[in-house]
N, C-alpha and C. Protein backbone atom coordinates (compact mmCIF):
# COMPACT_ATOMS: atom_id res chain seq x y z
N UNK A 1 43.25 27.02 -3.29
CA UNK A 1 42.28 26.34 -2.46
C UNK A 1 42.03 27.18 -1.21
N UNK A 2 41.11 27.44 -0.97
CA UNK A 2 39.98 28.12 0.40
C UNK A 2 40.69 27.30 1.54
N UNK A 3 40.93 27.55 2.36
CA UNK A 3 41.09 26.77 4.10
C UNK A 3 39.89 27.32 4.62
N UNK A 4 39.36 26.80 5.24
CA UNK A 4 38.25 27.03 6.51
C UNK A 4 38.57 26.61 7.22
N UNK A 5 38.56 27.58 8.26
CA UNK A 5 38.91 27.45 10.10
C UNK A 5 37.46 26.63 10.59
N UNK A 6 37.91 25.31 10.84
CA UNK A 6 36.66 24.26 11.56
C UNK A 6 36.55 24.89 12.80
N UNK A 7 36.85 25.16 13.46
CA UNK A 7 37.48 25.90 14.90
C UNK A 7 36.38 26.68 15.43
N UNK A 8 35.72 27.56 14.14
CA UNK A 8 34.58 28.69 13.84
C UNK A 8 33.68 27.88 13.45
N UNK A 9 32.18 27.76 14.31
CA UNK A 9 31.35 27.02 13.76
C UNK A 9 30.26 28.41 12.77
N UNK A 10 30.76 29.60 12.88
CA UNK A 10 30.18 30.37 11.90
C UNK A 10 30.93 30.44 10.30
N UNK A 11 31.95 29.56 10.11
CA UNK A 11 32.58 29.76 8.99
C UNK A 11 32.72 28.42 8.65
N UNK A 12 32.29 27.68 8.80
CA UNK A 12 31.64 26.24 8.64
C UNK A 12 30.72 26.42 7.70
N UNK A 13 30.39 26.00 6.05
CA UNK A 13 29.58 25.77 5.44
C UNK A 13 28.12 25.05 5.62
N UNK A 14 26.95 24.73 5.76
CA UNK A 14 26.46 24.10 5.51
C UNK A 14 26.50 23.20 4.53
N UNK A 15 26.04 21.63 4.83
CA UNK A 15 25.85 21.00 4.04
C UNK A 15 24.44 20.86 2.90
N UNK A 16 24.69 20.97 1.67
CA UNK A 16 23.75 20.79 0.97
C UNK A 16 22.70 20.14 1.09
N UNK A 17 21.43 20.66 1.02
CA UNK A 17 20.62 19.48 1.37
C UNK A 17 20.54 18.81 -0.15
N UNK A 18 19.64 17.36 0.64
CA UNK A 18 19.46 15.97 -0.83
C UNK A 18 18.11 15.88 -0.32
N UNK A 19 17.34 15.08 -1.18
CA UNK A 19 16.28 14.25 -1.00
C UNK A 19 17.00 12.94 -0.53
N UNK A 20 15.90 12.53 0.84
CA UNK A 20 16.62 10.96 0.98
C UNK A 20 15.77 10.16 0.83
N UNK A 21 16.40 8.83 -0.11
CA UNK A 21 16.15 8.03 -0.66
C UNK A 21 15.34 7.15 0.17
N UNK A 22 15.77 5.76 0.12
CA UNK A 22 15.88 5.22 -1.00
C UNK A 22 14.61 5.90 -2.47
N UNK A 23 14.91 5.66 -3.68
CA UNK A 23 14.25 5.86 -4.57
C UNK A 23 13.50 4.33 -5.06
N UNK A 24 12.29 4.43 -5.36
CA UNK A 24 11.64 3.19 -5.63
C UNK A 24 11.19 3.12 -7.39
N UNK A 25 11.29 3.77 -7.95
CA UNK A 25 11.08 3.75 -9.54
C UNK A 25 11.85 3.27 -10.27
N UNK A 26 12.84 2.14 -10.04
CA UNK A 26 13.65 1.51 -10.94
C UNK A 26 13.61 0.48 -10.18
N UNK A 27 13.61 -0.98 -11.35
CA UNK A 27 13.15 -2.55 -10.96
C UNK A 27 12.35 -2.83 -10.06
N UNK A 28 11.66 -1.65 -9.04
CA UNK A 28 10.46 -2.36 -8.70
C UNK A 28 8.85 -2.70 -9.98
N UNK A 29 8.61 -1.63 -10.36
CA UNK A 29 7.70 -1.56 -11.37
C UNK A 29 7.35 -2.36 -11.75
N UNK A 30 6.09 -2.99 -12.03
CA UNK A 30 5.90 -4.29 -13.56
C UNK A 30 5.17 -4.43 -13.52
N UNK A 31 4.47 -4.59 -15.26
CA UNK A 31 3.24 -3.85 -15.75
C UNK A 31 2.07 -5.32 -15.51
N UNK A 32 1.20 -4.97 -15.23
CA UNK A 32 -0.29 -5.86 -14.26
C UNK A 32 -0.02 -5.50 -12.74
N UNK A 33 1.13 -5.54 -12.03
CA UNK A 33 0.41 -5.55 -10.50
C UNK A 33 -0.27 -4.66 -10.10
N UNK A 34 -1.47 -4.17 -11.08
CA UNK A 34 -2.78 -3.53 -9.80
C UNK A 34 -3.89 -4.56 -10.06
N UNK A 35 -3.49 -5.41 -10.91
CA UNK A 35 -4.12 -6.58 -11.54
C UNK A 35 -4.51 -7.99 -10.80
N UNK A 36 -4.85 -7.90 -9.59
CA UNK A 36 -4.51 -8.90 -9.14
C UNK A 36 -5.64 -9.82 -9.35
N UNK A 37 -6.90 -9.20 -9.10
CA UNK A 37 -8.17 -10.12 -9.25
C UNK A 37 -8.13 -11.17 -10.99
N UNK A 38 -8.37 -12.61 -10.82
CA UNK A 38 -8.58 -13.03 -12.05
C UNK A 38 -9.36 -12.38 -13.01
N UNK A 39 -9.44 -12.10 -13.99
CA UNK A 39 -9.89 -12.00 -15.21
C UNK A 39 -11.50 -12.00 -14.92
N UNK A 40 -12.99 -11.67 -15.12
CA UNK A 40 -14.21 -11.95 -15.09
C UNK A 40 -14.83 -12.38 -13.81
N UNK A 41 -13.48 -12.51 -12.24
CA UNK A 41 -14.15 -13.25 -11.35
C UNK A 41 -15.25 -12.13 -10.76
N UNK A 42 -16.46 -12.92 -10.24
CA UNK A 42 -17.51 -12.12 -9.76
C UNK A 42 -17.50 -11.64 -8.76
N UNK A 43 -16.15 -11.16 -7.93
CA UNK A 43 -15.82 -10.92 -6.45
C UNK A 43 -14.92 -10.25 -6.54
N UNK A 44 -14.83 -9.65 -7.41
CA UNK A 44 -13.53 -8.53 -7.67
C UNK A 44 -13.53 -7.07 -7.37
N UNK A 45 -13.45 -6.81 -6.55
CA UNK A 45 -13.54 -5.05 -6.31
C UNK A 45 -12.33 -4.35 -6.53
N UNK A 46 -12.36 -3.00 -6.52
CA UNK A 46 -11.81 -1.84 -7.24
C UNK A 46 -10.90 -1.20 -5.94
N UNK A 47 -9.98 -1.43 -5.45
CA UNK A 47 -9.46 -0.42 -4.41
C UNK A 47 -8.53 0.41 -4.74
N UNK A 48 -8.92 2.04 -4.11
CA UNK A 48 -8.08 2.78 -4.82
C UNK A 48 -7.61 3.89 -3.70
N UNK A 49 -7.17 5.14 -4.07
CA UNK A 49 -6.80 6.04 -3.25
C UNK A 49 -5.48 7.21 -3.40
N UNK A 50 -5.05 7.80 -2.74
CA UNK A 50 -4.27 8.66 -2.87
C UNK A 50 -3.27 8.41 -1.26
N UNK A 51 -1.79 8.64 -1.51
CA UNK A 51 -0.69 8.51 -0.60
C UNK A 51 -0.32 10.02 -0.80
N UNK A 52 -0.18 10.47 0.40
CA UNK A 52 -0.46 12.10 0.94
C UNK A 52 0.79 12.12 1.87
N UNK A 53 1.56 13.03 1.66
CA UNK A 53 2.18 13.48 2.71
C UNK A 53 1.79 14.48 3.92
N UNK A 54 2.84 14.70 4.89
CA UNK A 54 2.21 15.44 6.11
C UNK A 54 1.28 16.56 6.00
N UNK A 55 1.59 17.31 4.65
CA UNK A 55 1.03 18.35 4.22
C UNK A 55 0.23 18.32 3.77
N UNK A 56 -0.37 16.60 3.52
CA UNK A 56 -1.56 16.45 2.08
C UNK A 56 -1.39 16.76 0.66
N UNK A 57 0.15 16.75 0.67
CA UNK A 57 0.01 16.54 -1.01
C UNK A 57 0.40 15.01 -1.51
N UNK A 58 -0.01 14.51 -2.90
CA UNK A 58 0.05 13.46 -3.11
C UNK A 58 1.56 13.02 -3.25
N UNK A 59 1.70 12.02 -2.95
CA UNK A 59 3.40 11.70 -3.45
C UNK A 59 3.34 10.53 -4.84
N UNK A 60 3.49 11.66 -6.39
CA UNK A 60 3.41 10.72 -7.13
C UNK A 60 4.68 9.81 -7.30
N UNK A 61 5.69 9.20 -6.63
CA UNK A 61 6.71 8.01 -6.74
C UNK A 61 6.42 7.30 -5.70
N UNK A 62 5.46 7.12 -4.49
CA UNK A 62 5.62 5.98 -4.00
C UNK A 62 4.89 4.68 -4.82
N UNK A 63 5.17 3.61 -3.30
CA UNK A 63 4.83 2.25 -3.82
C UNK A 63 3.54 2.09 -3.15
N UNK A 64 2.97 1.04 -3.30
CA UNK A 64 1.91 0.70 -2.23
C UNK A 64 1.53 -1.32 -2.73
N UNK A 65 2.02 -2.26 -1.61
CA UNK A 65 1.95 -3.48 -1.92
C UNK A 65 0.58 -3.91 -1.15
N UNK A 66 0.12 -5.00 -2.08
CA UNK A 66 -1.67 -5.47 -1.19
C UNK A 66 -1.12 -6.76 -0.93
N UNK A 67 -1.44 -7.48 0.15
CA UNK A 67 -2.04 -8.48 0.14
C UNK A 67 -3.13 -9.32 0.85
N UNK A 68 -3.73 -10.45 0.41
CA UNK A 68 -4.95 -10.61 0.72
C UNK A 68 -5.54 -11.72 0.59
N UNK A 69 -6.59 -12.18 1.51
CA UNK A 69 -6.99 -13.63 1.44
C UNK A 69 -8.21 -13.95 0.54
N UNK A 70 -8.36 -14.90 -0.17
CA UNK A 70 -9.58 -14.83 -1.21
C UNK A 70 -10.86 -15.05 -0.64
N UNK A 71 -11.85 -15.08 -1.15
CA UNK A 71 -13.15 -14.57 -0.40
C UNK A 71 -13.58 -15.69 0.34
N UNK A 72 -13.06 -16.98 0.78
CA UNK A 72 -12.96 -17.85 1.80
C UNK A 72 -12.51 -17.58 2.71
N UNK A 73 -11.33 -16.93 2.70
CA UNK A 73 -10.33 -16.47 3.60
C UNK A 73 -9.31 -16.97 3.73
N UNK A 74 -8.96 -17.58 2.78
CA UNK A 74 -7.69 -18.43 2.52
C UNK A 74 -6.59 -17.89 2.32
N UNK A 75 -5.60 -18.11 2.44
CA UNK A 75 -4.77 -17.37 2.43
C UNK A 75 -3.77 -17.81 0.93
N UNK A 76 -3.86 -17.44 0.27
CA UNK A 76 -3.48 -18.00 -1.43
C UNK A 76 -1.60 -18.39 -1.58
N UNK A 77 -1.75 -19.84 -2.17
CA UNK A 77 0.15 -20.16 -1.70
C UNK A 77 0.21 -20.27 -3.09
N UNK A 78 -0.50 -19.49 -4.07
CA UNK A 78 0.14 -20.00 -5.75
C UNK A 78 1.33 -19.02 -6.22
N UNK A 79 2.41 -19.40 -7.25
CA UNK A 79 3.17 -18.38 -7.69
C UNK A 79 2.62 -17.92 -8.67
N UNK A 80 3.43 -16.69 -9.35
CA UNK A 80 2.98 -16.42 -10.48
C UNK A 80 3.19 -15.01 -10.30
N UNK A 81 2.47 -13.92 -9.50
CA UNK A 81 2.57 -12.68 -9.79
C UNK A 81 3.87 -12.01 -11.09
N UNK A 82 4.84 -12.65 -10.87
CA UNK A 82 5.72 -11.95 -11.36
C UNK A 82 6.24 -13.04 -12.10
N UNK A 83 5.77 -13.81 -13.14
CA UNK A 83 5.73 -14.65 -13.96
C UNK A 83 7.09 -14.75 -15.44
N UNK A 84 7.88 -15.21 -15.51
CA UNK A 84 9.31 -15.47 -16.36
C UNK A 84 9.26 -16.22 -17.36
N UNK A 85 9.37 -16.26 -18.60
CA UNK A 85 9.54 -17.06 -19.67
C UNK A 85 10.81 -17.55 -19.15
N UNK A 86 10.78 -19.31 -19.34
CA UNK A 86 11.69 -20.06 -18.71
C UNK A 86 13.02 -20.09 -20.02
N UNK A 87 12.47 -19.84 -21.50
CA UNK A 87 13.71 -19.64 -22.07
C UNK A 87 14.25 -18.38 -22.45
N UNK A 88 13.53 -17.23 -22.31
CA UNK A 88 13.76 -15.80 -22.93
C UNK A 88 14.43 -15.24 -21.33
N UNK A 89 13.60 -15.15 -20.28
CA UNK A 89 13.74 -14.75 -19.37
C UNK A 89 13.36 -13.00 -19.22
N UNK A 90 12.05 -13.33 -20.63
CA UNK A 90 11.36 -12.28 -20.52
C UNK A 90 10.38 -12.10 -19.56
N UNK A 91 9.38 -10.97 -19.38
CA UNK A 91 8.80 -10.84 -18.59
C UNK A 91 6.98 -11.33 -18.86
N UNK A 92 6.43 -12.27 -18.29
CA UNK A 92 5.51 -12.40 -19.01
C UNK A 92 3.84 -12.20 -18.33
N UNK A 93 4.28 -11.88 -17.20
CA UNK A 93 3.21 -11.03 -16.35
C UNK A 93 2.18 -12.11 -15.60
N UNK A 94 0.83 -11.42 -15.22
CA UNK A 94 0.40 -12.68 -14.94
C UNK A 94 -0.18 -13.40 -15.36
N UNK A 95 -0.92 -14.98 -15.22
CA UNK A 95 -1.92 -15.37 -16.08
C UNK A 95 -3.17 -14.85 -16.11
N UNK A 96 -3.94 -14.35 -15.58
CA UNK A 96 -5.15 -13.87 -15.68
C UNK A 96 -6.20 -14.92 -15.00
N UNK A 97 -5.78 -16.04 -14.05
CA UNK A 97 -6.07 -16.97 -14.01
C UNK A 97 -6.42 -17.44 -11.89
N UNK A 98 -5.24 -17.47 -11.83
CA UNK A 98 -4.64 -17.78 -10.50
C UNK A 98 -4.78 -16.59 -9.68
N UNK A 99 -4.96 -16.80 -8.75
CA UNK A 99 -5.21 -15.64 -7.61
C UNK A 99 -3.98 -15.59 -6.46
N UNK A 100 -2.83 -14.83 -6.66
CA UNK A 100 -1.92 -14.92 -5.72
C UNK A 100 -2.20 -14.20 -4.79
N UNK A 101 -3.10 -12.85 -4.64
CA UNK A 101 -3.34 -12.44 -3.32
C UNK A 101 -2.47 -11.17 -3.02
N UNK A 102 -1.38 -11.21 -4.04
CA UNK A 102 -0.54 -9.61 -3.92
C UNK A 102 -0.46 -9.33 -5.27
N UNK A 103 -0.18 -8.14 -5.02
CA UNK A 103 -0.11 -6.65 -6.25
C UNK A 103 1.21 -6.07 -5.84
N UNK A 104 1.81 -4.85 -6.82
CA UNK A 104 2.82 -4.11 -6.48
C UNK A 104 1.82 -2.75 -7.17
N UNK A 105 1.91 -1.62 -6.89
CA UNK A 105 1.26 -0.46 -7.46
C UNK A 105 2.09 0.95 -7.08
N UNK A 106 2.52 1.57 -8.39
CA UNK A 106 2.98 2.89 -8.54
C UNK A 106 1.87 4.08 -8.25
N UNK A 107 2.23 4.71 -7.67
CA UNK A 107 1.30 5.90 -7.45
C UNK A 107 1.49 7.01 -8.84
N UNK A 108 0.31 7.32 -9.32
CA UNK A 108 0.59 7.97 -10.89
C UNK A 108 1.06 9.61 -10.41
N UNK A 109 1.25 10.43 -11.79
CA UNK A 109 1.89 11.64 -11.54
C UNK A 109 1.18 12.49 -10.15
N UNK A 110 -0.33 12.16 -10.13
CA UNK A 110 -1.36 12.99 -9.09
C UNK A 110 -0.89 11.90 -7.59
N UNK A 111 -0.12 10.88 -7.80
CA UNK A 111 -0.15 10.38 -6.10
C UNK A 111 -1.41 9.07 -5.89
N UNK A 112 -1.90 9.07 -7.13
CA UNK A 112 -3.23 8.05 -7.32
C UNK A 112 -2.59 6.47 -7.66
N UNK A 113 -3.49 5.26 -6.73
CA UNK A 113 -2.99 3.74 -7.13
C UNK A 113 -4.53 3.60 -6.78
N UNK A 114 -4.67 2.21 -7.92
CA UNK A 114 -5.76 1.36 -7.85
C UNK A 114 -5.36 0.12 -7.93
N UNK A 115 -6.40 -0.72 -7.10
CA UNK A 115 -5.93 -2.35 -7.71
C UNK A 115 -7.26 -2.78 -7.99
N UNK A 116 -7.20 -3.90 -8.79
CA UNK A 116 -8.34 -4.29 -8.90
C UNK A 116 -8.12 -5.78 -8.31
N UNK A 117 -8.94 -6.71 -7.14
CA UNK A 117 -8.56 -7.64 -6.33
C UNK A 117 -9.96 -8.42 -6.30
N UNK A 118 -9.62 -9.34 -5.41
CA UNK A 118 -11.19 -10.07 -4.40
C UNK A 118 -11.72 -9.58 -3.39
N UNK A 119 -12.99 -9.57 -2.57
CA UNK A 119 -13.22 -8.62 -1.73
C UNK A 119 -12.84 -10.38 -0.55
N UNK A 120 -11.96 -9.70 0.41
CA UNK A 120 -10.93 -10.91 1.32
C UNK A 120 -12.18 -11.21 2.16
N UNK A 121 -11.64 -12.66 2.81
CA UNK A 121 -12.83 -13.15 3.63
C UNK A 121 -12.34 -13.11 4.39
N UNK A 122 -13.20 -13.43 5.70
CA UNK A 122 -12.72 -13.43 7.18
C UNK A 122 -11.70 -14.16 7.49
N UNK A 123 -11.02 -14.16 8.20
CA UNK A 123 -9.92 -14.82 8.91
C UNK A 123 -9.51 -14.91 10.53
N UNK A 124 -10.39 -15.98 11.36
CA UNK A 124 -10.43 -15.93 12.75
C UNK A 124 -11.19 -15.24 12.72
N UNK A 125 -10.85 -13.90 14.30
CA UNK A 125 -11.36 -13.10 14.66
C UNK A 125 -11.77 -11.82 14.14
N UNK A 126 -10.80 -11.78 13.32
CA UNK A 126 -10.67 -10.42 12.79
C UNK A 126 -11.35 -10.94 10.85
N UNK A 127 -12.11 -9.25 11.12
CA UNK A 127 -12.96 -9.07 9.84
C UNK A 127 -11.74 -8.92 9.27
N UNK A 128 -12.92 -8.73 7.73
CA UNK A 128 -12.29 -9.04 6.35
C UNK A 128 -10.83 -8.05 6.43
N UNK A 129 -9.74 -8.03 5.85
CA UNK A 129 -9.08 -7.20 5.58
C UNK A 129 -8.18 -7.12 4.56
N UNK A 130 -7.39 -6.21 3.72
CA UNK A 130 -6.04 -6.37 2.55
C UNK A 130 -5.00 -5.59 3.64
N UNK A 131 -3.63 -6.52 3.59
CA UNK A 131 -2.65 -6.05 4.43
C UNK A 131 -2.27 -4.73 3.42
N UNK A 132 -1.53 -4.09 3.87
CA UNK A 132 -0.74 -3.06 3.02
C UNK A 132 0.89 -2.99 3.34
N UNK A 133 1.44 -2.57 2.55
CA UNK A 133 3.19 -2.16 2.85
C UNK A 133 3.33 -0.45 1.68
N UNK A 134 3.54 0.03 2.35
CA UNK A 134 3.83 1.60 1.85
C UNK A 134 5.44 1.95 1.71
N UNK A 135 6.04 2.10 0.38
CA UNK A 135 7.52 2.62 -0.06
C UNK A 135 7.32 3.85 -0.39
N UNK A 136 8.14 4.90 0.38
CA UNK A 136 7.88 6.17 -0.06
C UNK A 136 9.01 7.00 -0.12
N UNK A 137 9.39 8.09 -0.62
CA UNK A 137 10.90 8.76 -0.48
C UNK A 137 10.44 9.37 0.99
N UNK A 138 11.88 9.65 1.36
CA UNK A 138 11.93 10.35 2.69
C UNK A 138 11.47 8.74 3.77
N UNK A 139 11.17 7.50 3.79
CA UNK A 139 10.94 6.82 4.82
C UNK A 139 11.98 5.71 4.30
N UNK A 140 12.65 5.72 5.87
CA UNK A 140 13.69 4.18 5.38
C UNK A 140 13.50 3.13 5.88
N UNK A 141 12.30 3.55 6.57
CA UNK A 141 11.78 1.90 6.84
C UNK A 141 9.96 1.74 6.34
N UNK A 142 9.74 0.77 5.56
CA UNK A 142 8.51 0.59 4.70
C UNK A 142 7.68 0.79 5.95
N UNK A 143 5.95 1.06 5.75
CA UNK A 143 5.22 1.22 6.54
C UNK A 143 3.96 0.02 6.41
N UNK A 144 3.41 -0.53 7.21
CA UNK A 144 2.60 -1.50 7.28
C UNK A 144 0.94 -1.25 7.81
N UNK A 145 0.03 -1.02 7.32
CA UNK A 145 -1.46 -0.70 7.39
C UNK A 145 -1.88 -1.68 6.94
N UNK A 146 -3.20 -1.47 7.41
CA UNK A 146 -4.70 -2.86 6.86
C UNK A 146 -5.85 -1.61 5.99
N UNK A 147 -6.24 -2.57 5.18
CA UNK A 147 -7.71 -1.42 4.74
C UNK A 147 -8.45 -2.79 4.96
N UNK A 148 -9.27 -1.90 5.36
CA UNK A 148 -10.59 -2.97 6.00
C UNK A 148 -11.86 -2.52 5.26
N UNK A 149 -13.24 -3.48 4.47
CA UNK A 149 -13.76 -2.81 3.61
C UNK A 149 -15.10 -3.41 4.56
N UNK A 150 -15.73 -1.85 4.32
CA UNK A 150 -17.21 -1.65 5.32
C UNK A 150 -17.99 -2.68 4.57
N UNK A 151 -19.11 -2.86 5.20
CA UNK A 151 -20.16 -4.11 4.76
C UNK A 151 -20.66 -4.86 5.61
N UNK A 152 -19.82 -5.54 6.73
CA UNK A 152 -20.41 -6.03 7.90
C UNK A 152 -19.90 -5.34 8.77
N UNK A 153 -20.39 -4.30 9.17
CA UNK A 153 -20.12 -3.47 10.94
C UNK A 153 -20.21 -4.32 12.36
N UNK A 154 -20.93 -5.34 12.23
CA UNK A 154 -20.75 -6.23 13.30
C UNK A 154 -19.33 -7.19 13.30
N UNK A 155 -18.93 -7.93 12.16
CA UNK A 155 -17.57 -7.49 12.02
C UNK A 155 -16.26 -6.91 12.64
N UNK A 156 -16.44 -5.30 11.61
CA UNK A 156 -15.97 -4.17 12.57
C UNK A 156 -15.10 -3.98 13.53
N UNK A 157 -16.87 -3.82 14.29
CA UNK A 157 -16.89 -3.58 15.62
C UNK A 157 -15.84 -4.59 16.38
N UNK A 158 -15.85 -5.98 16.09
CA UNK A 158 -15.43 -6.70 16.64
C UNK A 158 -14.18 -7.25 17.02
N UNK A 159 -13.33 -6.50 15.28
CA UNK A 159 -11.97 -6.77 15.10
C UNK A 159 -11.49 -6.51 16.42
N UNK A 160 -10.53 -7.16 16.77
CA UNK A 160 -9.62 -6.99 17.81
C UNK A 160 -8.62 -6.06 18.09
N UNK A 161 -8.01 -5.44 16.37
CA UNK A 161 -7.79 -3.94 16.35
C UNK A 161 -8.14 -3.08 16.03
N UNK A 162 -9.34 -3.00 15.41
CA UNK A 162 -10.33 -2.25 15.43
C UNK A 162 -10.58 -1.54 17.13
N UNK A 163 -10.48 -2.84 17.79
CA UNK A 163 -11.46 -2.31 18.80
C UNK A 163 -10.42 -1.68 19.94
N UNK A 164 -9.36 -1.73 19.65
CA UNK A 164 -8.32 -0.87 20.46
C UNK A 164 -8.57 0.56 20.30
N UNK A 165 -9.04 1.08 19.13
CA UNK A 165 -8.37 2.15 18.83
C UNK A 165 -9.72 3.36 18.90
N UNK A 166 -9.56 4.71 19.16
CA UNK A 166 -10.36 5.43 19.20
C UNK A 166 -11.14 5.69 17.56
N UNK A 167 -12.40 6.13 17.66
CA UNK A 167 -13.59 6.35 16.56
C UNK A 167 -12.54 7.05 15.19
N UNK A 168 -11.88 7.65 15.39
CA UNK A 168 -11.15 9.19 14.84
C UNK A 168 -9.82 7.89 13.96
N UNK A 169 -9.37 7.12 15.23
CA UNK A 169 -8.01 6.65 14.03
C UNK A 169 -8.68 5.31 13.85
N UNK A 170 -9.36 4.86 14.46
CA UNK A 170 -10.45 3.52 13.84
C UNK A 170 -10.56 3.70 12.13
N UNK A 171 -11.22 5.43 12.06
CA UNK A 171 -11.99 5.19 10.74
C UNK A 171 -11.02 5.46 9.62
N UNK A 172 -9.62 5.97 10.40
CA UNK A 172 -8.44 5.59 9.05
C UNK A 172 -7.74 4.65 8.49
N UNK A 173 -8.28 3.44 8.76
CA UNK A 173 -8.29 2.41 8.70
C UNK A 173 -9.34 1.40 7.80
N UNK A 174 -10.78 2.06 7.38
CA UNK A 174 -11.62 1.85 6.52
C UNK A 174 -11.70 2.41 5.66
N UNK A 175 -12.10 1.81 4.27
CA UNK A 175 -12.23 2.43 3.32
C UNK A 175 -13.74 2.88 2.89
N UNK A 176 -13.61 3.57 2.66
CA UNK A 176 -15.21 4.32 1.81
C UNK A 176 -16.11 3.82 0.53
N UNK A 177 -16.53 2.98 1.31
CA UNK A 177 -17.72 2.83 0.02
C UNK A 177 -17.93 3.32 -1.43
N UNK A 178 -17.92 3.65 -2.32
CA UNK A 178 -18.06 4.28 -3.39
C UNK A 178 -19.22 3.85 -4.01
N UNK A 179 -19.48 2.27 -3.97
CA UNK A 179 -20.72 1.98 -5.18
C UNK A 179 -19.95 0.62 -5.80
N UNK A 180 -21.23 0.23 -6.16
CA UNK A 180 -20.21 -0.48 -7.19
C UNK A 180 -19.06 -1.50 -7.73
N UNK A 181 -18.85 -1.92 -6.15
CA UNK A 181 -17.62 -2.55 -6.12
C UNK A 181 -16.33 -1.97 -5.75
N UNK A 182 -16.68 -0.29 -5.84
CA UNK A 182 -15.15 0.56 -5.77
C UNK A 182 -15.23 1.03 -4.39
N UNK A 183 -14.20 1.31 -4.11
CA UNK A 183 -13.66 1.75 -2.26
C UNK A 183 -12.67 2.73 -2.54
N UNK A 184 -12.64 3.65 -1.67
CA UNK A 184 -11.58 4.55 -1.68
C UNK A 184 -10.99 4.71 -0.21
N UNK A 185 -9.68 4.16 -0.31
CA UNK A 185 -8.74 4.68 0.61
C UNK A 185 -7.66 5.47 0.21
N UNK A 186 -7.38 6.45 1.01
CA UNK A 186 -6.15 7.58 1.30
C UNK A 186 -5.42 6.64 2.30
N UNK A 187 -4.51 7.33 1.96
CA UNK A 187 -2.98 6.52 2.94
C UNK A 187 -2.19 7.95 3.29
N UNK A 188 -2.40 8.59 4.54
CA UNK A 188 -1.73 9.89 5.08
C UNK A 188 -0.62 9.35 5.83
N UNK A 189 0.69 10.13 5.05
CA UNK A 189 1.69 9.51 5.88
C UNK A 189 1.78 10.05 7.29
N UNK A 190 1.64 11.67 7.75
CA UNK A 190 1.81 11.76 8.66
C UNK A 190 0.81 13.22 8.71
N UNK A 191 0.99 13.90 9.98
CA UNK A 191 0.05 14.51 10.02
C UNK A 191 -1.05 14.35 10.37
N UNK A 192 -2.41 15.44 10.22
CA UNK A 192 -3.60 15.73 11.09
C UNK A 192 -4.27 14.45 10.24
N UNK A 193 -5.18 13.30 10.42
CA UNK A 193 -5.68 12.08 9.53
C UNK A 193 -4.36 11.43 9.19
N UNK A 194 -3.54 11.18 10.14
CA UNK A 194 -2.53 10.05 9.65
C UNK A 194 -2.86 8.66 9.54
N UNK A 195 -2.61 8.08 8.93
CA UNK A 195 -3.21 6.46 8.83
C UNK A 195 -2.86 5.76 9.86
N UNK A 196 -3.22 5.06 10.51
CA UNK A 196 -2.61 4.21 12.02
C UNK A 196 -2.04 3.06 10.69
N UNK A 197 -0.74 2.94 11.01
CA UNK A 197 0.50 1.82 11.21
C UNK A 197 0.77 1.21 11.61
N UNK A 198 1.31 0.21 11.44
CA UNK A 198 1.68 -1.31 12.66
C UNK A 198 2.85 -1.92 12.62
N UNK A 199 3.25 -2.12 13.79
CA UNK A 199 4.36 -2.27 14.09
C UNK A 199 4.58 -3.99 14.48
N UNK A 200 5.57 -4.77 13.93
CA UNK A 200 5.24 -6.21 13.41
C UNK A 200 7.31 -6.24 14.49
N UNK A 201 7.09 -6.95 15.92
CA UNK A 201 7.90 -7.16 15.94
C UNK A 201 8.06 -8.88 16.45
């Protein structure tokens, strides 16, 4: 056996580096949550995007959770998302039916999540919005954003945090139009276009 003199901080090994965890690809997963909008409803839009690290590359293992009020603005108290056969205690997903208002979504090999949802109604003061929660390697504490979907700029303008914030981190905070029903938001963890975050104490 080797002795090393601790004594010598030049004969001191480094420690190996790791990736730090936590890791999110085991028992979070389950197959429908980008599914959240009912089945045929006529208010269902497409939200999608890419989770980027500081560097702008995609991170294909994070998470990304929605939630959201239905196009009243209600805030939805049904169960179900994650739905149990009461004698198998299999998994039986959702009904296609009920609108709970959250999703869970894996980012695919490219760093890409979509959900398909309701477009949320107002609530008070503040325009329409889908909360967000971001799980990613390398962060040990989850991250919390809004996507806010363009359409009424008077709105907007008006949100109350919206209106804190300068033009530049305002607009990382909206999502992009696409057409169609579809929106595209990026979620930059850090770095030049970082997403403004919120801090819930």
């Amino acid at each position: 056996m080797t002795k090393i003199d601790t004594s010598k901080p030049e004969s001191v090994l480094p420690t190996p580096s790791h990736t730090v965890g936590p890791f999110y690809g085991y028992a979070l997963p389950f197959r429908g949550g980008e599914e959240i909008a009912p089945v045929g409803h006529p208010d269902t839009v497409t939200v999608h995007g890419y989770v980027l690290d500081g560097e702008g590359e995609p991170l294909p293992d994070a998470f990304v959770e929605l939630w959201g009020a239905d196009p009243d603005g209600n805030v939805p108290t049904t169960d179900g998302s994650i739905r149990r056969d009461p004698a198998t205690g299999g998994y039986l997903g959702r009904n296609g039916v009920e609108f709970t208002g959250w999703g869970r979504v894996q980012t695919d090999a490219n760093g890409h999540w979509y959900a398909r949802t309701l477009r949320p109604g107002a609530r008070g003061r503040s325009a329409p919005y889908l909360s967000v929660c971001v799980f990613a390697r390398g962060l040990l504490v989850h991250l919390f954003t809004r996507i806010y979907l363009p359409g009424d700029e008077t709105a907007l303008a008006a949100d109350p945090l919206l209106a804190r914030l300068d033009r530049a981190r305002r607009d990382t905070l909206i999502a992009r139009d696409e057409g169609h029903g579809t929106y595209r938001f990026d979620i930059r963890l850090q770095g030049e276009g970082e997403t403004v975050f919120l801090e819930f104490t």
